[in-house]
PDB file of N, CA and C in Angstrom:
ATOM      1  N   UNK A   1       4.986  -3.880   5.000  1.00  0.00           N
ATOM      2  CA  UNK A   1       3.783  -3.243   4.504  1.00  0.00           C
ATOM      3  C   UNK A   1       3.008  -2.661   5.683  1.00  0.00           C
ATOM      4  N   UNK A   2       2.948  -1.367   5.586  1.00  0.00           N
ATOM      5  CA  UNK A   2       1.709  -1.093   6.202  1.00  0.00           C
ATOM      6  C   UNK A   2       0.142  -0.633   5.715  1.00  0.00           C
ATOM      7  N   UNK A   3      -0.739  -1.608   6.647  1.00  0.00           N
ATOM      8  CA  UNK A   3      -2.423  -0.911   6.250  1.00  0.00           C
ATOM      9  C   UNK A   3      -2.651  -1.705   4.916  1.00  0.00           C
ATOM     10  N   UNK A   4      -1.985  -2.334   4.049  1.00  0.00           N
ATOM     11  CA  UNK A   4      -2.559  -3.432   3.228  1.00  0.00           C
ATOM     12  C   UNK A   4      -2.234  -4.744   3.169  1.00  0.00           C
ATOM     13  N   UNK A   5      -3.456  -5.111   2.641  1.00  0.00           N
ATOM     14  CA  UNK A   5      -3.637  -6.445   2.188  1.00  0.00           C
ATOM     15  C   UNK A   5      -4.300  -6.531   0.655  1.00  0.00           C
ATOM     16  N   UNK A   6      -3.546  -7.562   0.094  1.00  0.00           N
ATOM     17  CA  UNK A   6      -3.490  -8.087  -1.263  1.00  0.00           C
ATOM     18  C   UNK A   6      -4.488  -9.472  -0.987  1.00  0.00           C
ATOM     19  N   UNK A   7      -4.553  -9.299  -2.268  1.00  0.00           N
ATOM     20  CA  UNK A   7      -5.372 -11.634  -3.071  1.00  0.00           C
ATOM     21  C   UNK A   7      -4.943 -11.652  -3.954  1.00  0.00           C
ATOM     22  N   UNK A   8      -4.813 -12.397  -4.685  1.00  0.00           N
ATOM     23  CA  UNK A   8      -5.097 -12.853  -5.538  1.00  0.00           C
ATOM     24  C   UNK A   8      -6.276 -13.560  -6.362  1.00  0.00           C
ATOM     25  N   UNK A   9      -6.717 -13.820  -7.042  1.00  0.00           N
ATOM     26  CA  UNK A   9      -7.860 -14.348  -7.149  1.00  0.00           C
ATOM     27  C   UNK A   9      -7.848 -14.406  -9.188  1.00  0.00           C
ATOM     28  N   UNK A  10      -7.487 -15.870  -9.493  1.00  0.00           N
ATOM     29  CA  UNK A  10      -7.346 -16.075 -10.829  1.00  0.00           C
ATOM     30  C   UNK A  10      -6.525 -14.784 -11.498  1.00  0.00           C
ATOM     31  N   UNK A  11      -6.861 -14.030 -12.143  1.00  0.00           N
ATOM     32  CA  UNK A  11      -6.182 -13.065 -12.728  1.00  0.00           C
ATOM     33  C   UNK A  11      -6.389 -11.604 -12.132  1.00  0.00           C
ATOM     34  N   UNK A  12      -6.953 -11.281 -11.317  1.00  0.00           N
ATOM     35  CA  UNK A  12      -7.436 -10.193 -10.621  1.00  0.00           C
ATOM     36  C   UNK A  12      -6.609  -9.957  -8.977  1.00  0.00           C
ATOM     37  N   UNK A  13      -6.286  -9.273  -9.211  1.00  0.00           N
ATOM     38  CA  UNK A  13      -5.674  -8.582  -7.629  1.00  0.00           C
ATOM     39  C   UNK A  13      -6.444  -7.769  -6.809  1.00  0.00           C
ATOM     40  N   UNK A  14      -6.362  -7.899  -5.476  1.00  0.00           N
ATOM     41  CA  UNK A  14      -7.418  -7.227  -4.884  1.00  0.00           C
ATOM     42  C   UNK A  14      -6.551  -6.450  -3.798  1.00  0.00           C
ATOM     43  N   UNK A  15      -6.843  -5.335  -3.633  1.00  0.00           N
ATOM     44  CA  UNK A  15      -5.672  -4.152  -2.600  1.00  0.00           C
ATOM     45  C   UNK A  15      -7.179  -3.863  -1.326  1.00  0.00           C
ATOM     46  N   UNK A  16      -6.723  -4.011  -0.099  1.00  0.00           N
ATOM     47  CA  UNK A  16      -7.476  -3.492   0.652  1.00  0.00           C
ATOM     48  C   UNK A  16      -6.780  -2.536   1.911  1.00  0.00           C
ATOM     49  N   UNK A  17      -7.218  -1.337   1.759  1.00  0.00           N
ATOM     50  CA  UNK A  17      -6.764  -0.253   2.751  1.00  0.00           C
ATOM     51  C   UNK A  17      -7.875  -0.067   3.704  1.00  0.00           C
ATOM     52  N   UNK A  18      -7.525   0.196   4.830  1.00  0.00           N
ATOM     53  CA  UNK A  18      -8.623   1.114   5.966  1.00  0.00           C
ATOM     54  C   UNK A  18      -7.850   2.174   6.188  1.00  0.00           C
ATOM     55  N   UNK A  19      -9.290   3.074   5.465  1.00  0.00           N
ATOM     56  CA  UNK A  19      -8.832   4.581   5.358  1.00  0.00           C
ATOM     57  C   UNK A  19      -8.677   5.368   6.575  1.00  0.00           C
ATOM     58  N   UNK A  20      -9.415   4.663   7.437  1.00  0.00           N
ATOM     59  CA  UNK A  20      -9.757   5.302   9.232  1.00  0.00           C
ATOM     60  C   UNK A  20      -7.915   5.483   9.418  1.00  0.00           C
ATOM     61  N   UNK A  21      -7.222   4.176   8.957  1.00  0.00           N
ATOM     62  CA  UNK A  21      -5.494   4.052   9.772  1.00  0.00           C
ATOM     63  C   UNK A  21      -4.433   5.456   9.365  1.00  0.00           C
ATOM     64  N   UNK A  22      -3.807   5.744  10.836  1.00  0.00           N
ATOM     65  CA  UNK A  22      -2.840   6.614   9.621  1.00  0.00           C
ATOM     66  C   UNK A  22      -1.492   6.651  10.660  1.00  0.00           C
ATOM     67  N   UNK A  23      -0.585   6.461   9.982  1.00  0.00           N
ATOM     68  CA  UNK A  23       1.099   5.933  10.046  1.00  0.00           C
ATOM     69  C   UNK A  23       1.933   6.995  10.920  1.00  0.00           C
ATOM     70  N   UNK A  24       1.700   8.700  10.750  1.00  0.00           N
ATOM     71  CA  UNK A  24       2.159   9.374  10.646  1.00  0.00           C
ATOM     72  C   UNK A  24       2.468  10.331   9.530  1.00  0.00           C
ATOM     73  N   UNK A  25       3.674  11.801  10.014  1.00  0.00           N
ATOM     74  CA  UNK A  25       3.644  12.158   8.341  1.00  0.00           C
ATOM     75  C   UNK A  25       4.943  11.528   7.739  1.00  0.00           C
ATOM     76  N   UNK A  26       5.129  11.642   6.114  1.00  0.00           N
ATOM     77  CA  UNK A  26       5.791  11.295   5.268  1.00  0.00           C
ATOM     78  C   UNK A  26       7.142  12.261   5.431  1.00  0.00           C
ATOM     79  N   UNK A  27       7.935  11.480   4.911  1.00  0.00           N
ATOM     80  CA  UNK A  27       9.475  12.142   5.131  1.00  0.00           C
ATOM     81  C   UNK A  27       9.319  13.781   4.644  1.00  0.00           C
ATOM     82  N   UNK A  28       8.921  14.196   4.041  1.00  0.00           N
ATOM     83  CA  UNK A  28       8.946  15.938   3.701  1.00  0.00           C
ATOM     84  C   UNK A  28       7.912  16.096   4.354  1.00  0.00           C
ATOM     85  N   UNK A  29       7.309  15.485   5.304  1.00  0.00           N
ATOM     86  CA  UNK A  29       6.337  16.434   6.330  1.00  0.00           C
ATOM     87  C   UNK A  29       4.948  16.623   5.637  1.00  0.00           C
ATOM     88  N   UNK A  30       4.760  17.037   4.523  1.00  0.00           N
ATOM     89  CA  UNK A  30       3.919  17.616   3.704  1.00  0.00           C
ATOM     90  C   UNK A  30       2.296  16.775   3.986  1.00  0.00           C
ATOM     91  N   UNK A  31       2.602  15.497   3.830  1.00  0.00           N
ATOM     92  CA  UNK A  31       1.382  14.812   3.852  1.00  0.00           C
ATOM     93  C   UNK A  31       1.139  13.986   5.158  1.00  0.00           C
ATOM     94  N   UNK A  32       0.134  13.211   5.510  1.00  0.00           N
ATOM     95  CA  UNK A  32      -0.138  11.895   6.171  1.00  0.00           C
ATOM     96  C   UNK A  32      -0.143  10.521   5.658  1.00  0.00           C
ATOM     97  N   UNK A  33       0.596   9.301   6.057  1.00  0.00           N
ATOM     98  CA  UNK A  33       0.403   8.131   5.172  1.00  0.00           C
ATOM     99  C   UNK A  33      -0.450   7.500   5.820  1.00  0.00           C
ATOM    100  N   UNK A  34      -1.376   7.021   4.966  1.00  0.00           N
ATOM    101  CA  UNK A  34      -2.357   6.570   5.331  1.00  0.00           C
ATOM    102  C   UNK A  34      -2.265   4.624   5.194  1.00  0.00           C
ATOM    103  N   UNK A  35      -1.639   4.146   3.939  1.00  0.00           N
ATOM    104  CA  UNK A  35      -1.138   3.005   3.669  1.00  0.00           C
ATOM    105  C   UNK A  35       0.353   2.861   3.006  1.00  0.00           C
ATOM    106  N   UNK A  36       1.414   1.582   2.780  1.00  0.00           N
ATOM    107  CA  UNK A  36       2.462   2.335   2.006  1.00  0.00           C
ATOM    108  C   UNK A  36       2.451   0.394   1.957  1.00  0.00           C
ATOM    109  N   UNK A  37       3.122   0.156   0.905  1.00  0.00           N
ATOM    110  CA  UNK A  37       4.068  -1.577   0.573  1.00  0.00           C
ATOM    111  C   UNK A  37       5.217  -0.832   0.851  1.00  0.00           C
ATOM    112  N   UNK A  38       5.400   0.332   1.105  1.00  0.00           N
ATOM    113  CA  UNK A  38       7.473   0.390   1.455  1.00  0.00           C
ATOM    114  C   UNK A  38       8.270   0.416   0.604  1.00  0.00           C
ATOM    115  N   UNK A  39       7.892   0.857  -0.687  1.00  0.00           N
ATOM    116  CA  UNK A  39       8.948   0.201  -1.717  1.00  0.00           C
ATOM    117  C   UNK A  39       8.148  -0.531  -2.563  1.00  0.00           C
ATOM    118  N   UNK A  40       8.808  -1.142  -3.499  1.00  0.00           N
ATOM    119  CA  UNK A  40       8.210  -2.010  -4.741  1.00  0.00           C
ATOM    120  C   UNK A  40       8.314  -3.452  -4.284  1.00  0.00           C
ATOM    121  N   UNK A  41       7.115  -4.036  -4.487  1.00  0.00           N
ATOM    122  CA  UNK A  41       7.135  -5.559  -3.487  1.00  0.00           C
ATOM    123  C   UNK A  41       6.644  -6.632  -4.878  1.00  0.00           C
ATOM    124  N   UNK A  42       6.763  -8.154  -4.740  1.00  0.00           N
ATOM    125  CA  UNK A  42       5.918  -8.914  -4.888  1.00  0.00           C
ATOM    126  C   UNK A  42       4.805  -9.336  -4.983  1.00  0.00           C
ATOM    127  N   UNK A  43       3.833  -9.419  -5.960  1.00  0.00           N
ATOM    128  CA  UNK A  43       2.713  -9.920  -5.488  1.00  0.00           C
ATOM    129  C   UNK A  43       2.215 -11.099  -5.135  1.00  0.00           C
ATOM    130  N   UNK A  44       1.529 -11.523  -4.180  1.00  0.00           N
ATOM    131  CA  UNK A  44       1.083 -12.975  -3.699  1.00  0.00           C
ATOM    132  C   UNK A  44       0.901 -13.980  -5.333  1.00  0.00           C
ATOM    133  N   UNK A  45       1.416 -14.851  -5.026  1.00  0.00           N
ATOM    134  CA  UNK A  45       1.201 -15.802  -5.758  1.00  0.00           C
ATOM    135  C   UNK A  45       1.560 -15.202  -7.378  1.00  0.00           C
ATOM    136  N   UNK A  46       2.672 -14.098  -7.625  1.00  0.00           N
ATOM    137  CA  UNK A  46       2.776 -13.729  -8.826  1.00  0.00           C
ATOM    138  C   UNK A  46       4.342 -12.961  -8.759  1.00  0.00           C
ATOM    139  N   UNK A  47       4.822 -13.877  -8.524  1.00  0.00           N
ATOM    140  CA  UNK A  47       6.477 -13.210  -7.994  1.00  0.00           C
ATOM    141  C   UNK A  47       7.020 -12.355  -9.106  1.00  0.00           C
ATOM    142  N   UNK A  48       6.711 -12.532 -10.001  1.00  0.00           N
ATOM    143  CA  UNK A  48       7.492 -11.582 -11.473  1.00  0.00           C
ATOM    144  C   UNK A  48       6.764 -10.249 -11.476  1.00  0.00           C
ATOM    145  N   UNK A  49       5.695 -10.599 -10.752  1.00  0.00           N
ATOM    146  CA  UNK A  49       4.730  -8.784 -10.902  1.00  0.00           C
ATOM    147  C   UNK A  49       4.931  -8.325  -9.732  1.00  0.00           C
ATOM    148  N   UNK A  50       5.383  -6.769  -9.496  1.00  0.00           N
ATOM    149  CA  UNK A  50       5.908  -6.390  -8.740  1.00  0.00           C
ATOM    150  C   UNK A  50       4.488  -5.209  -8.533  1.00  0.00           C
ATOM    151  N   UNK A  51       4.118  -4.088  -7.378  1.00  0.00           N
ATOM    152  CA  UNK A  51       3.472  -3.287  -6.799  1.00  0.00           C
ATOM    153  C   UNK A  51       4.224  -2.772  -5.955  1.00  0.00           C
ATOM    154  N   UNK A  52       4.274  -1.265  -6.498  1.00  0.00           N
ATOM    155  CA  UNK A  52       4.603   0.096  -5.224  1.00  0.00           C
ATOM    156  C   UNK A  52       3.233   0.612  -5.033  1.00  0.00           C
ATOM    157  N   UNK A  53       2.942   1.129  -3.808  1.00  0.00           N
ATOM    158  CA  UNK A  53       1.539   2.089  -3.452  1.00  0.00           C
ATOM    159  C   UNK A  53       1.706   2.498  -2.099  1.00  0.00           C
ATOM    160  N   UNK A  54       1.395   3.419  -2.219  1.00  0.00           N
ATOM    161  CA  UNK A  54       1.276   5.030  -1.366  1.00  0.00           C
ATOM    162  C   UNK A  54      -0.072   5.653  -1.171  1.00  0.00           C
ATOM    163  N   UNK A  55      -0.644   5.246   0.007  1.00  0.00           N
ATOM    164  CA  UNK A  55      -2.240   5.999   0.081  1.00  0.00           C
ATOM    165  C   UNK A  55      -1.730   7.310   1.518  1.00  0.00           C
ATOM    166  N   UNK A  56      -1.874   8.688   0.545  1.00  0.00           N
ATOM    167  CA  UNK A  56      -1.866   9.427   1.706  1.00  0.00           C
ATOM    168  C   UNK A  56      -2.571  10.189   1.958  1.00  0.00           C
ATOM    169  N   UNK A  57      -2.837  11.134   2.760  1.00  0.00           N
ATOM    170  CA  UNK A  57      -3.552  12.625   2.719  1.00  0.00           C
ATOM    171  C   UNK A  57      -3.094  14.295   3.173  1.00  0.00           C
ATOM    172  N   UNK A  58      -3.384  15.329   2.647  1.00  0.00           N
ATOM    173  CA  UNK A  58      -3.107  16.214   2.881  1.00  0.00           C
ATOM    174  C   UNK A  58      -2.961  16.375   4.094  1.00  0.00           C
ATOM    175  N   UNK A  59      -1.827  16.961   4.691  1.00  0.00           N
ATOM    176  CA  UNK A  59      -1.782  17.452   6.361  1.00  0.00           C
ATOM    177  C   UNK A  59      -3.211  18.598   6.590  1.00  0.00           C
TER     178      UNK A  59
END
């Protein structure tokens, strides 16, 4: 994962990005990634629920 962090918290999930970070650009060049999980991941403490996310920005 880069640039996030997850909780859990009873039934509520919590995603935290810092928008200031940025990775480089994305494989077609086109954009900047700003955060990515890499793929479809696990969530803390909820192994059957899965999360993909992609925070990017226009070049």
């Amino acid at each position: 994962m880069k640039n996030v962090e997850m909780k859990v918290e009873g039934n509520i999930l919590t995603i935290k990005v810092d928008l200031t970070k940025e990775f480089g650009p994305s494989s077609s060049g086109k954009t900047i990634i700003i955060a990515s999980t890499e793929g479809n991941i696990a969530i803390p403490e909820k192994e059957e629920v899965k999360i993909g996310l992609n925070v990017y920005k226009k070049k």
